[in-house]
N, C-alpha and C. Protein backbone atom coordinates (compact mmCIF):
# COMPACT_ATOMS: atom_id res chain seq x y z
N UNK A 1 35.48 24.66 47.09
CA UNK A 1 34.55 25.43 47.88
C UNK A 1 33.63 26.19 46.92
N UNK A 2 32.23 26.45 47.38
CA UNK A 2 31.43 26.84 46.35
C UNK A 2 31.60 28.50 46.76
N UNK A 3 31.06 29.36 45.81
CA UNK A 3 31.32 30.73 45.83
C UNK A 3 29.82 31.37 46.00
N UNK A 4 29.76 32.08 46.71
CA UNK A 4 28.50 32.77 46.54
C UNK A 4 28.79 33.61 45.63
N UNK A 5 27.10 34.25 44.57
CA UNK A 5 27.31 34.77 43.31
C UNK A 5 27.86 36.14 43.68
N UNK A 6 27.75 36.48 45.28
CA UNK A 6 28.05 38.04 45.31
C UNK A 6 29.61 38.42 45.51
N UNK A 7 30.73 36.99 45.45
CA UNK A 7 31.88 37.04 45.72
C UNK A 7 32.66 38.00 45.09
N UNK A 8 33.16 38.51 45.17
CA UNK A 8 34.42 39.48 44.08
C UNK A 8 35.89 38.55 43.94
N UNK A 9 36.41 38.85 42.85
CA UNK A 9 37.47 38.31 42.66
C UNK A 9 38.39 39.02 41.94
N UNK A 10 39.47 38.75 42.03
CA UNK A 10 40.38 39.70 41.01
C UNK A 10 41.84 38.91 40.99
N UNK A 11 42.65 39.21 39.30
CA UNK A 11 43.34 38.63 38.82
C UNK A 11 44.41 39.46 38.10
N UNK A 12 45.65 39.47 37.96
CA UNK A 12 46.46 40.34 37.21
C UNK A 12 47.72 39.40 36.40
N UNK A 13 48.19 39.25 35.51
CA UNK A 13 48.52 38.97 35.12
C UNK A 13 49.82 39.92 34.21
N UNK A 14 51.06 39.45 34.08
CA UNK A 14 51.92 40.52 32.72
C UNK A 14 52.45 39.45 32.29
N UNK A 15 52.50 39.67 30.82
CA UNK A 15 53.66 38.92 30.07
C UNK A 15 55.16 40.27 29.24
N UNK A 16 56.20 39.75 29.48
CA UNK A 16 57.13 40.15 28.83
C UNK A 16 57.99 39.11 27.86
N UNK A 17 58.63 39.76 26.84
CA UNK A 17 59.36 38.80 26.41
C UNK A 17 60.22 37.60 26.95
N UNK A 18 60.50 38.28 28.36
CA UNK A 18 61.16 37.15 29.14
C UNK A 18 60.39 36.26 29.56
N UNK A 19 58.67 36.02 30.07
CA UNK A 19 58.08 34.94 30.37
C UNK A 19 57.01 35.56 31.00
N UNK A 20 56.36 34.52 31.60
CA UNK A 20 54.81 35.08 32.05
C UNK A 20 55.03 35.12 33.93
N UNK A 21 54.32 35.87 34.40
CA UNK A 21 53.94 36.30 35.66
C UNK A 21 52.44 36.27 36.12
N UNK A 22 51.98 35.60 37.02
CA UNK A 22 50.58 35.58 36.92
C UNK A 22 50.70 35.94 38.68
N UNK A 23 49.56 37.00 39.00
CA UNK A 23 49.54 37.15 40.35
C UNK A 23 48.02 37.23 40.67
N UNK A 24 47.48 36.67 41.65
CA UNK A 24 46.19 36.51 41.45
C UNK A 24 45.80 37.03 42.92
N UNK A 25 44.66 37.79 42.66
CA UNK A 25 43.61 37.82 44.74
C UNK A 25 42.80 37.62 44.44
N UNK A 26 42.59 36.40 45.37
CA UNK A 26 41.40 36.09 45.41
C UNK A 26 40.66 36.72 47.06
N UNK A 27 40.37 37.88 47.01
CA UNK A 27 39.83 38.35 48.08
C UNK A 27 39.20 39.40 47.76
N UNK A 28 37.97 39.60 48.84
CA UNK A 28 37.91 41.00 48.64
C UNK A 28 38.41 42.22 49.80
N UNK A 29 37.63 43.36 49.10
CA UNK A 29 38.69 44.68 49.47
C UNK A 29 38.98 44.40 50.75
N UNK A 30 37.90 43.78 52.07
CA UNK A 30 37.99 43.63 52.78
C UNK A 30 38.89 42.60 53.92
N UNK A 31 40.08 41.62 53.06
CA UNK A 31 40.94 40.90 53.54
C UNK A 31 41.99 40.91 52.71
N UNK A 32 43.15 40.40 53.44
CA UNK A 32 44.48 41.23 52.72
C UNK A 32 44.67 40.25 51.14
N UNK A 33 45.23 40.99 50.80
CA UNK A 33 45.39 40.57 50.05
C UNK A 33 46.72 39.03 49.35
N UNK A 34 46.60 38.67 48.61
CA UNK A 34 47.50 37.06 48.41
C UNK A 34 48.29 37.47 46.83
N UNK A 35 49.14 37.04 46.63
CA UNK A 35 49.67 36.54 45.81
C UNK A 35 50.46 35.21 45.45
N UNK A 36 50.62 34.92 44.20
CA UNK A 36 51.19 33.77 43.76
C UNK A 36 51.75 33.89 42.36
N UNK A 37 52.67 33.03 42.33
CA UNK A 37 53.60 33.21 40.72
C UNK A 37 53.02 31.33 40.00
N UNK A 38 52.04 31.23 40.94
CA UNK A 38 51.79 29.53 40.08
C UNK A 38 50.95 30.15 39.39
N UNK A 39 50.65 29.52 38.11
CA UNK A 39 49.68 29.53 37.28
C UNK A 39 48.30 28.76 37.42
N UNK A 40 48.79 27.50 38.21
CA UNK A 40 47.32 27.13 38.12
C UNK A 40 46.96 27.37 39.74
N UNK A 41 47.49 28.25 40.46
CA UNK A 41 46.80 28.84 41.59
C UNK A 41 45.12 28.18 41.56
N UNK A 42 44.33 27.94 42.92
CA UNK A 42 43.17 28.12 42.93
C UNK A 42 42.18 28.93 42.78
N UNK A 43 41.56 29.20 42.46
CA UNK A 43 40.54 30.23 42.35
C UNK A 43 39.68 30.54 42.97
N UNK A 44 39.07 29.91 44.26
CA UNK A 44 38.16 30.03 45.25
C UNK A 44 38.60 30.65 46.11
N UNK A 45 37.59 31.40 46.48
CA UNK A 45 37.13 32.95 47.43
C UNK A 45 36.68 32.71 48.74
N UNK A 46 37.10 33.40 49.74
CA UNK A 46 36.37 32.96 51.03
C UNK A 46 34.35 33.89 50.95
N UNK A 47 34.01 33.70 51.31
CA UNK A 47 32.75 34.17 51.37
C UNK A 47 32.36 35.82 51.80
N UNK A 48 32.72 36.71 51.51
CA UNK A 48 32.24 38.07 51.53
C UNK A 48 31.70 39.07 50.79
N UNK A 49 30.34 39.44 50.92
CA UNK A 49 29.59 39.64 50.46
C UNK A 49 29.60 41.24 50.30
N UNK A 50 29.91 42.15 49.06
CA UNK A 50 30.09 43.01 48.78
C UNK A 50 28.90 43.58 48.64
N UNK A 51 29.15 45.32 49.06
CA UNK A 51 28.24 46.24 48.28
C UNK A 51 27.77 45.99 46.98
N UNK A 52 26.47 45.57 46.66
CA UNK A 52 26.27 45.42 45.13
C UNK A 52 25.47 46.65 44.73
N UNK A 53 25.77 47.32 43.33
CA UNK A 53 24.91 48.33 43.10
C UNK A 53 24.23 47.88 41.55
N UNK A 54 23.32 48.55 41.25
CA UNK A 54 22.58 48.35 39.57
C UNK A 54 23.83 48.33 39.14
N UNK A 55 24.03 47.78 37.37
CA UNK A 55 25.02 47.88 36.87
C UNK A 55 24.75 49.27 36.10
N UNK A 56 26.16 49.85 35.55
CA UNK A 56 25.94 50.98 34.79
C UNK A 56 25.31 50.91 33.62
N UNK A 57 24.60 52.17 33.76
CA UNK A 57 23.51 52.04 32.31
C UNK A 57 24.25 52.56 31.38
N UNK A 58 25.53 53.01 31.15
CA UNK A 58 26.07 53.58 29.98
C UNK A 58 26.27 52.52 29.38
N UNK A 59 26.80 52.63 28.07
CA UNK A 59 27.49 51.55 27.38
C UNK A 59 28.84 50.66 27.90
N UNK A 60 29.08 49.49 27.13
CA UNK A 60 30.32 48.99 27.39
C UNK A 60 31.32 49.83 27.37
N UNK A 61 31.38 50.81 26.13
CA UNK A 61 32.39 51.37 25.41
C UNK A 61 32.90 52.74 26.59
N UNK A 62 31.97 53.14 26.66
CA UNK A 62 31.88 54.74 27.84
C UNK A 62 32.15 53.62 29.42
N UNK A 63 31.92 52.67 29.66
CA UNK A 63 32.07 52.20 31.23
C UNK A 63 33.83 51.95 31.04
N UNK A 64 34.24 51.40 29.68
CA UNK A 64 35.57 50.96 29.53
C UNK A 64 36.50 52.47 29.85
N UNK A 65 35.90 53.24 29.15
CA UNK A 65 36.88 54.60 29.17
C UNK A 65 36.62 55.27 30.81
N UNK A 66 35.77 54.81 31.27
CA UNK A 66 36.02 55.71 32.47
C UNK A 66 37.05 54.54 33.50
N UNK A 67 36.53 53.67 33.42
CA UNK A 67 37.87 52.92 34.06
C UNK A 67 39.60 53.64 33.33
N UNK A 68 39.82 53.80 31.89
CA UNK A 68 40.53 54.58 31.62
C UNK A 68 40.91 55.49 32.53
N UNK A 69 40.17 56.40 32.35
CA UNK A 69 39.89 57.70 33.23
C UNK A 69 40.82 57.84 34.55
N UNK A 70 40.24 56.91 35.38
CA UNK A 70 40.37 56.15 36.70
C UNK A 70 41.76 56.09 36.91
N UNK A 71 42.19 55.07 35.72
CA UNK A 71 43.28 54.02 36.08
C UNK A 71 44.67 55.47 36.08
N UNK A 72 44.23 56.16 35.01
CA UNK A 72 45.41 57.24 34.48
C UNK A 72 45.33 58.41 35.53
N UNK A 73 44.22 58.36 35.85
CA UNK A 73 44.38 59.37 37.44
C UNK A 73 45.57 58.77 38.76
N UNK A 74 45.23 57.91 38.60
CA UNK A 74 45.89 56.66 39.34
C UNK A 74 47.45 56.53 38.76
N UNK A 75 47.64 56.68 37.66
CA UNK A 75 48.94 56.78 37.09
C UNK A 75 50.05 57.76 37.34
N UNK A 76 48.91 59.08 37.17
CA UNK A 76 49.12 60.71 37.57
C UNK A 76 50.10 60.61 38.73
N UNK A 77 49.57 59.97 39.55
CA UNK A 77 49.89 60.38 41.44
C UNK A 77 50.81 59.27 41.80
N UNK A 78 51.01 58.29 40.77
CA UNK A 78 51.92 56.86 41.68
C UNK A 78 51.28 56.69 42.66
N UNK A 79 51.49 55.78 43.15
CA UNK A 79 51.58 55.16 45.01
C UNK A 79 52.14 53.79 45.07
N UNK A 80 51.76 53.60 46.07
CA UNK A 80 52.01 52.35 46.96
C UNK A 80 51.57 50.80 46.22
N UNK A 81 52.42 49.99 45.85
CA UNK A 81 52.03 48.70 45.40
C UNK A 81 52.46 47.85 46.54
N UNK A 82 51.66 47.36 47.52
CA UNK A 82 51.82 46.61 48.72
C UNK A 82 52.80 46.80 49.34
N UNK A 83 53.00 48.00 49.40
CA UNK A 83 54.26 48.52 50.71
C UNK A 83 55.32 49.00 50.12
N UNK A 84 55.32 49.12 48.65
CA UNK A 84 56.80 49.57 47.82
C UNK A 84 55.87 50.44 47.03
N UNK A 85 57.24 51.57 47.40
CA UNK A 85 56.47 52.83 46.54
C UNK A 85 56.85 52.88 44.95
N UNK A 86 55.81 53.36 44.13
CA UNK A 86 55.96 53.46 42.77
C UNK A 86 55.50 54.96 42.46
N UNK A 87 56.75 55.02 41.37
CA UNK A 87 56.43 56.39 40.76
C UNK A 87 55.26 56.63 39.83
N UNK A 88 55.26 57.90 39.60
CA UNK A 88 53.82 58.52 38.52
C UNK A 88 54.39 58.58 37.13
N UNK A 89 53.47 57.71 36.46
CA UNK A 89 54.00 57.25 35.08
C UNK A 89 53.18 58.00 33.85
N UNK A 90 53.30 58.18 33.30
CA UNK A 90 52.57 58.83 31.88
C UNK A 90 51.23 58.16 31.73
N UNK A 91 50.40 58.85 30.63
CA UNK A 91 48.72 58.21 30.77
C UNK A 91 48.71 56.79 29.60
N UNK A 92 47.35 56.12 29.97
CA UNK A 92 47.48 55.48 28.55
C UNK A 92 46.91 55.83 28.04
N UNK A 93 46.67 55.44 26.73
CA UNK A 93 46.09 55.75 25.38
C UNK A 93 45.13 54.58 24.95
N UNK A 94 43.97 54.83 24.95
CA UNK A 94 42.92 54.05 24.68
C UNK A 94 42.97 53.10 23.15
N UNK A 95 43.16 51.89 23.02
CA UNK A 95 43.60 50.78 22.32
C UNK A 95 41.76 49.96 21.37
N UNK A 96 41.41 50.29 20.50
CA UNK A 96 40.25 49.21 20.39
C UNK A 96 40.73 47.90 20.51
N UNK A 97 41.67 47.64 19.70
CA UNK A 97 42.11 46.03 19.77
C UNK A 97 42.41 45.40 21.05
N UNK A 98 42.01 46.12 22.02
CA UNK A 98 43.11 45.98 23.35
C UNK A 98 41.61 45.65 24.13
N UNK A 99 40.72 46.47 23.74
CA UNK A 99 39.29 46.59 24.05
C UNK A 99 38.41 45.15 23.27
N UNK A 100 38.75 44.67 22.14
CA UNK A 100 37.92 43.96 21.73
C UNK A 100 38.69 42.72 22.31
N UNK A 101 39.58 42.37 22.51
CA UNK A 101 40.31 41.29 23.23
C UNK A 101 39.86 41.37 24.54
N UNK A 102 39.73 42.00 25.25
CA UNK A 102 39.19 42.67 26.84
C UNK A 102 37.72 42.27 26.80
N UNK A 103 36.83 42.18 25.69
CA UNK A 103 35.29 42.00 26.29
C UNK A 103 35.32 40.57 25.45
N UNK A 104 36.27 40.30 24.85
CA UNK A 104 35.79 38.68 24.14
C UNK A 104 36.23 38.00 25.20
N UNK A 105 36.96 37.94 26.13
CA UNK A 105 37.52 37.34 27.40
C UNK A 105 36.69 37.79 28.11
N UNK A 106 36.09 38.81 28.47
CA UNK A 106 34.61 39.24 30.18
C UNK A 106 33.75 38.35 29.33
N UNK A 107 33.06 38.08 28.33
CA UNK A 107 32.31 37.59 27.39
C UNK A 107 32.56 35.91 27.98
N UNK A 108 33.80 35.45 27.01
CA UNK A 108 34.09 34.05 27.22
C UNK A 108 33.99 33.50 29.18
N UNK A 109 34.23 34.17 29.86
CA UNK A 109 34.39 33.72 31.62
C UNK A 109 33.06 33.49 31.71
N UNK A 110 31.92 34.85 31.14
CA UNK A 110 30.36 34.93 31.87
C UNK A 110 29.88 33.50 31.60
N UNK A 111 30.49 33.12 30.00
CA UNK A 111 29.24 32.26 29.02
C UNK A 111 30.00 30.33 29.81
N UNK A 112 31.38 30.53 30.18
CA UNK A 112 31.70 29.61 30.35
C UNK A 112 32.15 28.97 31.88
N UNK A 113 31.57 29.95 32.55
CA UNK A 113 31.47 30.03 34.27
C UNK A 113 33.00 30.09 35.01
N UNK A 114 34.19 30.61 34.21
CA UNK A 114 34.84 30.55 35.31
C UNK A 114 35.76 32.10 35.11
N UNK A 115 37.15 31.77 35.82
CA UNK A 115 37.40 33.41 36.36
C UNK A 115 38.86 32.78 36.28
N UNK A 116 39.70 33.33 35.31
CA UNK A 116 40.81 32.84 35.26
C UNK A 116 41.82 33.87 33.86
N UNK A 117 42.91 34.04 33.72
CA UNK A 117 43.26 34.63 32.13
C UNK A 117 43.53 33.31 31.61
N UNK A 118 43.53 31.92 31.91
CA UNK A 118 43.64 30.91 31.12
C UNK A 118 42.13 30.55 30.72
N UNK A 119 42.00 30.48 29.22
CA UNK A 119 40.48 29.82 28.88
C UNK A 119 40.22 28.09 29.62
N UNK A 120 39.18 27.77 29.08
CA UNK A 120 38.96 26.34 29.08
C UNK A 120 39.32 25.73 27.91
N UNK A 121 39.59 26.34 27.05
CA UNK A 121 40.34 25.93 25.57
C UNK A 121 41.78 25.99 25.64
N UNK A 122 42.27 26.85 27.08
CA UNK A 122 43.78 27.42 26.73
C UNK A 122 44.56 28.36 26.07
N UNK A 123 43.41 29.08 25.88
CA UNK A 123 44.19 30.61 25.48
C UNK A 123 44.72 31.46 26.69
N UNK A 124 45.28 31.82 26.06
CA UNK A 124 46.16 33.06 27.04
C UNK A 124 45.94 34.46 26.60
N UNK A 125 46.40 35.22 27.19
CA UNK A 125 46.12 36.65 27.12
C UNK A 125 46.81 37.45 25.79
N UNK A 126 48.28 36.70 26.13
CA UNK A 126 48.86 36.96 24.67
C UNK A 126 48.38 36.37 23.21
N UNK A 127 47.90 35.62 23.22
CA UNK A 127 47.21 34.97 22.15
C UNK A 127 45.88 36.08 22.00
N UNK A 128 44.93 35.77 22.99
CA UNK A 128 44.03 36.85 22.14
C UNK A 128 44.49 38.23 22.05
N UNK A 129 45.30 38.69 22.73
CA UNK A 129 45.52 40.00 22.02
C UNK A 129 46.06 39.98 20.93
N UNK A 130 46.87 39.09 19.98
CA UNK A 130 47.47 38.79 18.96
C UNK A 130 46.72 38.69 18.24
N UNK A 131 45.53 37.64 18.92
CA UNK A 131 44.51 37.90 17.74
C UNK A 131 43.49 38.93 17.35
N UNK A 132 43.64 40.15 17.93
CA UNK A 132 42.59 41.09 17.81
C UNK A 132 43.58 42.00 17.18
N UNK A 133 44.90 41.80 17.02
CA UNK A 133 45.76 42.56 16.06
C UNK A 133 46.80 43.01 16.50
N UNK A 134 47.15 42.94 17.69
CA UNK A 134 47.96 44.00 19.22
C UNK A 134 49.44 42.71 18.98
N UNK A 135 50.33 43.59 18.62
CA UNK A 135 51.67 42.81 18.35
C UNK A 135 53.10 43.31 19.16
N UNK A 136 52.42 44.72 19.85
CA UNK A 136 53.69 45.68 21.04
C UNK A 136 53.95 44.43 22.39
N UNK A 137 54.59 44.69 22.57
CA UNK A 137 55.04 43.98 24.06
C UNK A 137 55.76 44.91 24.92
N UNK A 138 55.74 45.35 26.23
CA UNK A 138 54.96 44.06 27.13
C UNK A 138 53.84 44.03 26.66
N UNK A 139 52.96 42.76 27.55
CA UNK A 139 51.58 43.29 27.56
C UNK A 139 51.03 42.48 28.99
N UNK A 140 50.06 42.86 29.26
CA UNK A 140 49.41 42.70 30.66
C UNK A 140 47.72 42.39 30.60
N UNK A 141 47.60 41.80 31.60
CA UNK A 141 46.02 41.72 31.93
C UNK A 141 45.49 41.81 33.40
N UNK A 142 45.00 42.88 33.67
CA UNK A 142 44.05 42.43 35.52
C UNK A 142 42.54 42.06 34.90
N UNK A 143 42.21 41.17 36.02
CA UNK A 143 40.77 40.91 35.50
C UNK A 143 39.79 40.89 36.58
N UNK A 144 38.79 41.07 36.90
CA UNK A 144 37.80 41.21 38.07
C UNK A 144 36.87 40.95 37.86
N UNK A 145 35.93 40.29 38.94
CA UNK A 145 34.32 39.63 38.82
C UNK A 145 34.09 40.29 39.82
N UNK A 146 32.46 40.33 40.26
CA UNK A 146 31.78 41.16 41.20
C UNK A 146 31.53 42.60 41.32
N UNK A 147 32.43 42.90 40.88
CA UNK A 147 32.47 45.05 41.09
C UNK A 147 31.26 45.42 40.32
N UNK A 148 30.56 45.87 41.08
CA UNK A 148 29.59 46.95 39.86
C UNK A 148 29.77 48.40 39.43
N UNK A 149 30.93 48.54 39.44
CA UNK A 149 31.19 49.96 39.06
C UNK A 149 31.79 50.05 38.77
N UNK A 150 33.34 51.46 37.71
CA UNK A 150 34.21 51.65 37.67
C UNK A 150 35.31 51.58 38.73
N UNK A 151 34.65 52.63 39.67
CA UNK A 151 35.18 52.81 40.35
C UNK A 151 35.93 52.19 41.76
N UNK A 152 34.58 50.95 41.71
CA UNK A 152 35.21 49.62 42.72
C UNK A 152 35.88 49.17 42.02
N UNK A 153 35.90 48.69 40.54
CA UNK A 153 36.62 47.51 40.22
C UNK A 153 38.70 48.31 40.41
N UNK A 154 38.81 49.65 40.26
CA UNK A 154 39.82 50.44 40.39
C UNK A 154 40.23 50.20 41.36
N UNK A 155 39.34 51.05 42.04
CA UNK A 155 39.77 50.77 43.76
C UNK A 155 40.17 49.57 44.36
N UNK A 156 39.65 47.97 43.85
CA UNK A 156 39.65 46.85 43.90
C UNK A 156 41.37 47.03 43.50
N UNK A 157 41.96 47.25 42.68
CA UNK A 157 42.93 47.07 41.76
C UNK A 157 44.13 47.47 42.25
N UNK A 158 43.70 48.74 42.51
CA UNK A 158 44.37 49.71 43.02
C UNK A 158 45.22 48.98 44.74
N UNK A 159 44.46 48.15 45.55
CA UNK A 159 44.85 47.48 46.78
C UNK A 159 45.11 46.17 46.47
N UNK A 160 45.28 46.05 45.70
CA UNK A 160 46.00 44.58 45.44
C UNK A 160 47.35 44.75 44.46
N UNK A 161 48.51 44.53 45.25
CA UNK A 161 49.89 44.68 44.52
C UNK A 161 49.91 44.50 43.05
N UNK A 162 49.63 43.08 42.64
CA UNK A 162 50.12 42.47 41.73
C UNK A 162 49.33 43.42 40.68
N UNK A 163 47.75 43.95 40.79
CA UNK A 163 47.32 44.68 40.08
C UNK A 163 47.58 46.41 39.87
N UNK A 164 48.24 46.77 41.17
CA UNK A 164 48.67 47.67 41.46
C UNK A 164 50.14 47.93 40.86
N UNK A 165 50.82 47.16 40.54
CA UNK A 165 51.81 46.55 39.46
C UNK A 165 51.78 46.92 38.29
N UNK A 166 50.70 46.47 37.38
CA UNK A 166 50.23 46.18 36.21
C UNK A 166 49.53 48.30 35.91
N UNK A 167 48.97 48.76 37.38
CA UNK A 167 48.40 50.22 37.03
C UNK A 167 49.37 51.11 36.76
N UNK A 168 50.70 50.68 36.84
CA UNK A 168 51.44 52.16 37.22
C UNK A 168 52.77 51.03 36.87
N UNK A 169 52.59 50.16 35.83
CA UNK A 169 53.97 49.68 34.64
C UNK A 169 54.19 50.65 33.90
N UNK A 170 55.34 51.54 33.64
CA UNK A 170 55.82 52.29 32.85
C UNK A 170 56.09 52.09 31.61
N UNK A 171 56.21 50.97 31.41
CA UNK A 171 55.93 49.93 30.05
C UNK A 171 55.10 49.82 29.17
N UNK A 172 54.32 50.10 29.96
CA UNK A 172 52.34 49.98 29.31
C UNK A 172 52.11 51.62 28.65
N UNK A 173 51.61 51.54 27.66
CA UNK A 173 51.53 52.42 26.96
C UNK A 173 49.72 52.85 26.18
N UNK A 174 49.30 51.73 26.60
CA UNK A 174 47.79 51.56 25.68
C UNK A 174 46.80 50.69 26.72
N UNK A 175 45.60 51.16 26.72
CA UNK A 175 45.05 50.30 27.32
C UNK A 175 43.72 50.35 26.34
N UNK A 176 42.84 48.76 27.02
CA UNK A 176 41.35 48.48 26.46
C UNK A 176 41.03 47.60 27.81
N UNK A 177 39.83 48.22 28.22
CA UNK A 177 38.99 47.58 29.01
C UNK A 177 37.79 47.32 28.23
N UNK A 178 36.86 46.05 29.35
CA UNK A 178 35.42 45.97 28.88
C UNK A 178 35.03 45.36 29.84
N UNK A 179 34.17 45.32 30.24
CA UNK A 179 32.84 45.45 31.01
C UNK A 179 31.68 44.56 30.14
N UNK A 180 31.12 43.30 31.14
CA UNK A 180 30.31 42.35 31.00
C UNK A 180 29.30 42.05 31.82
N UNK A 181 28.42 42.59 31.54
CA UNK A 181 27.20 42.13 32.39
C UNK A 181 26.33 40.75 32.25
N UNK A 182 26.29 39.80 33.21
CA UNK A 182 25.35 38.98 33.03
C UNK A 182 24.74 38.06 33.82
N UNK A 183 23.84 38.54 34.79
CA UNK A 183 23.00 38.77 35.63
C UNK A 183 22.61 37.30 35.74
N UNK A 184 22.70 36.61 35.06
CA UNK A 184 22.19 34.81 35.11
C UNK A 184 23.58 34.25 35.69
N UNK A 185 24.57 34.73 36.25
CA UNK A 185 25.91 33.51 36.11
C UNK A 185 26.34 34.33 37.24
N UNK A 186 27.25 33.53 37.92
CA UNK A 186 27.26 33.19 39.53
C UNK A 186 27.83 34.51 39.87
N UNK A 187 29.07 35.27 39.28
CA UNK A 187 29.69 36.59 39.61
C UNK A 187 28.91 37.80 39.04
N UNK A 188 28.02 37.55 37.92
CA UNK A 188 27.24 38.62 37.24
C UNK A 188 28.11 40.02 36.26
N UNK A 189 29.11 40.41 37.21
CA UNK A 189 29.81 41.39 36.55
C UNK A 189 31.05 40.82 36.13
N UNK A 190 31.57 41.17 35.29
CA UNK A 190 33.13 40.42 35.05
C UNK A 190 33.61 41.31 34.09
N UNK A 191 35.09 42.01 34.64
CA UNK A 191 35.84 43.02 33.66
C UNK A 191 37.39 42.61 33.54
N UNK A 192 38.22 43.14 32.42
CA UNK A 192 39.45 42.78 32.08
C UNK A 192 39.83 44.00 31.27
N UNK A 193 41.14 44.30 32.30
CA UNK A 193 41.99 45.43 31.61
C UNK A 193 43.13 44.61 30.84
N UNK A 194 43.09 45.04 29.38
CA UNK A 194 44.11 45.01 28.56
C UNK A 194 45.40 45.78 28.38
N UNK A 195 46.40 45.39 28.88
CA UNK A 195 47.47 46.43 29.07
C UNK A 195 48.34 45.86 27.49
N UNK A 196 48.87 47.47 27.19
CA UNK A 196 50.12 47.08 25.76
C UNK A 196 50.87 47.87 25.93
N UNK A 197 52.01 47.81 25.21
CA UNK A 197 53.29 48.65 25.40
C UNK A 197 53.08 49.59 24.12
């Protein structure tokens, strides 16, 4: 099914030493949400057309930390991960390596059209964070297309379990986001939180 460019999407992912977990929604805020433990899950969106706003004029670096911001407010208070309550966990701590792995992946999806934590080469999440230097475990990834803001792509996050999971892992200790703008390719916005222990 083809996607209109204004679709939103969102993806979460954790790896632990014991093995990988991939939970994916493909929806937006506006229908419930799905999960799945397959990996090669589909990726197509039903058609709903989100609030779009300008993208933020700050930098990558300042849009990454306020998602920070966000996510650890969100940490502060616990809540609800799809009907099971979770406690309020400690903040994270802002990661560059966690960050430069986070925009070489929003980077690699824009330039190579798709929306997935598996590349078209086959990297995985643990691999590039390995390669940007990040060697703690666990480690985690949510990822999102469409949001133009911090604060949707959170809020986005925040109502979907599997990512709602990944916000308020007690495990996670570090984070790096980044933020990709690119206005020629079908989702335009595309972000990925880097979670580390």
């Amino acid at each position: 099914m083809a996607l209109s460019r204004s679709t939103i999407l969102l993806g979460a992912l954790g790896v632990t030493a014991a093995g990988v977990l991939v939970l994916r929604r493909k929806s937006t805020s506006a229908e419930p949400a799905e999960a799945t433990t397959e990996a090669n899950a589909p990726t197509d969106s039903p058609h709903v057309a989100p609030k779009l706003h300008a993208p933020p004029k700050r930098g990558t670096a300042d849009v990454g930390r306020e998602v920070l911001k966000l996510t650890n407010a969100f940490r502060s208070r616990g809540g609800s991960c799809g009907g099971v309550a979770m406690p309020a966990v400690g903040p994270l701590s802002w990661s560059d390596q966690l960050a430069a792995s986070a925009l070489a992946h929003a980077k690699d999806m824009a330039a190579k059209g798709y929306f997935d934590h598996i590349s078209p080469s086959g990297s995985r999440p643990e691999q590039r964070m390995a390669a940007a230097g990040w060697t703690l475990m666990p480690i985690g990834e949510n990822i999102a297309s469409g949001q133009s803001t911090p604060a949707e792509v959170v809020q986005g996050w925040i109502d979907s379990p599997g990512h709602c999971r990944n916000l308020l892992n007690g495990g996670y200790h570090h984070l790096g986001v980044a933020y990709f703008y690119a206005p020629e390719t079908q989702y335009k916005y595309y972000w990925v939180q880097n979670f580390g222990g």
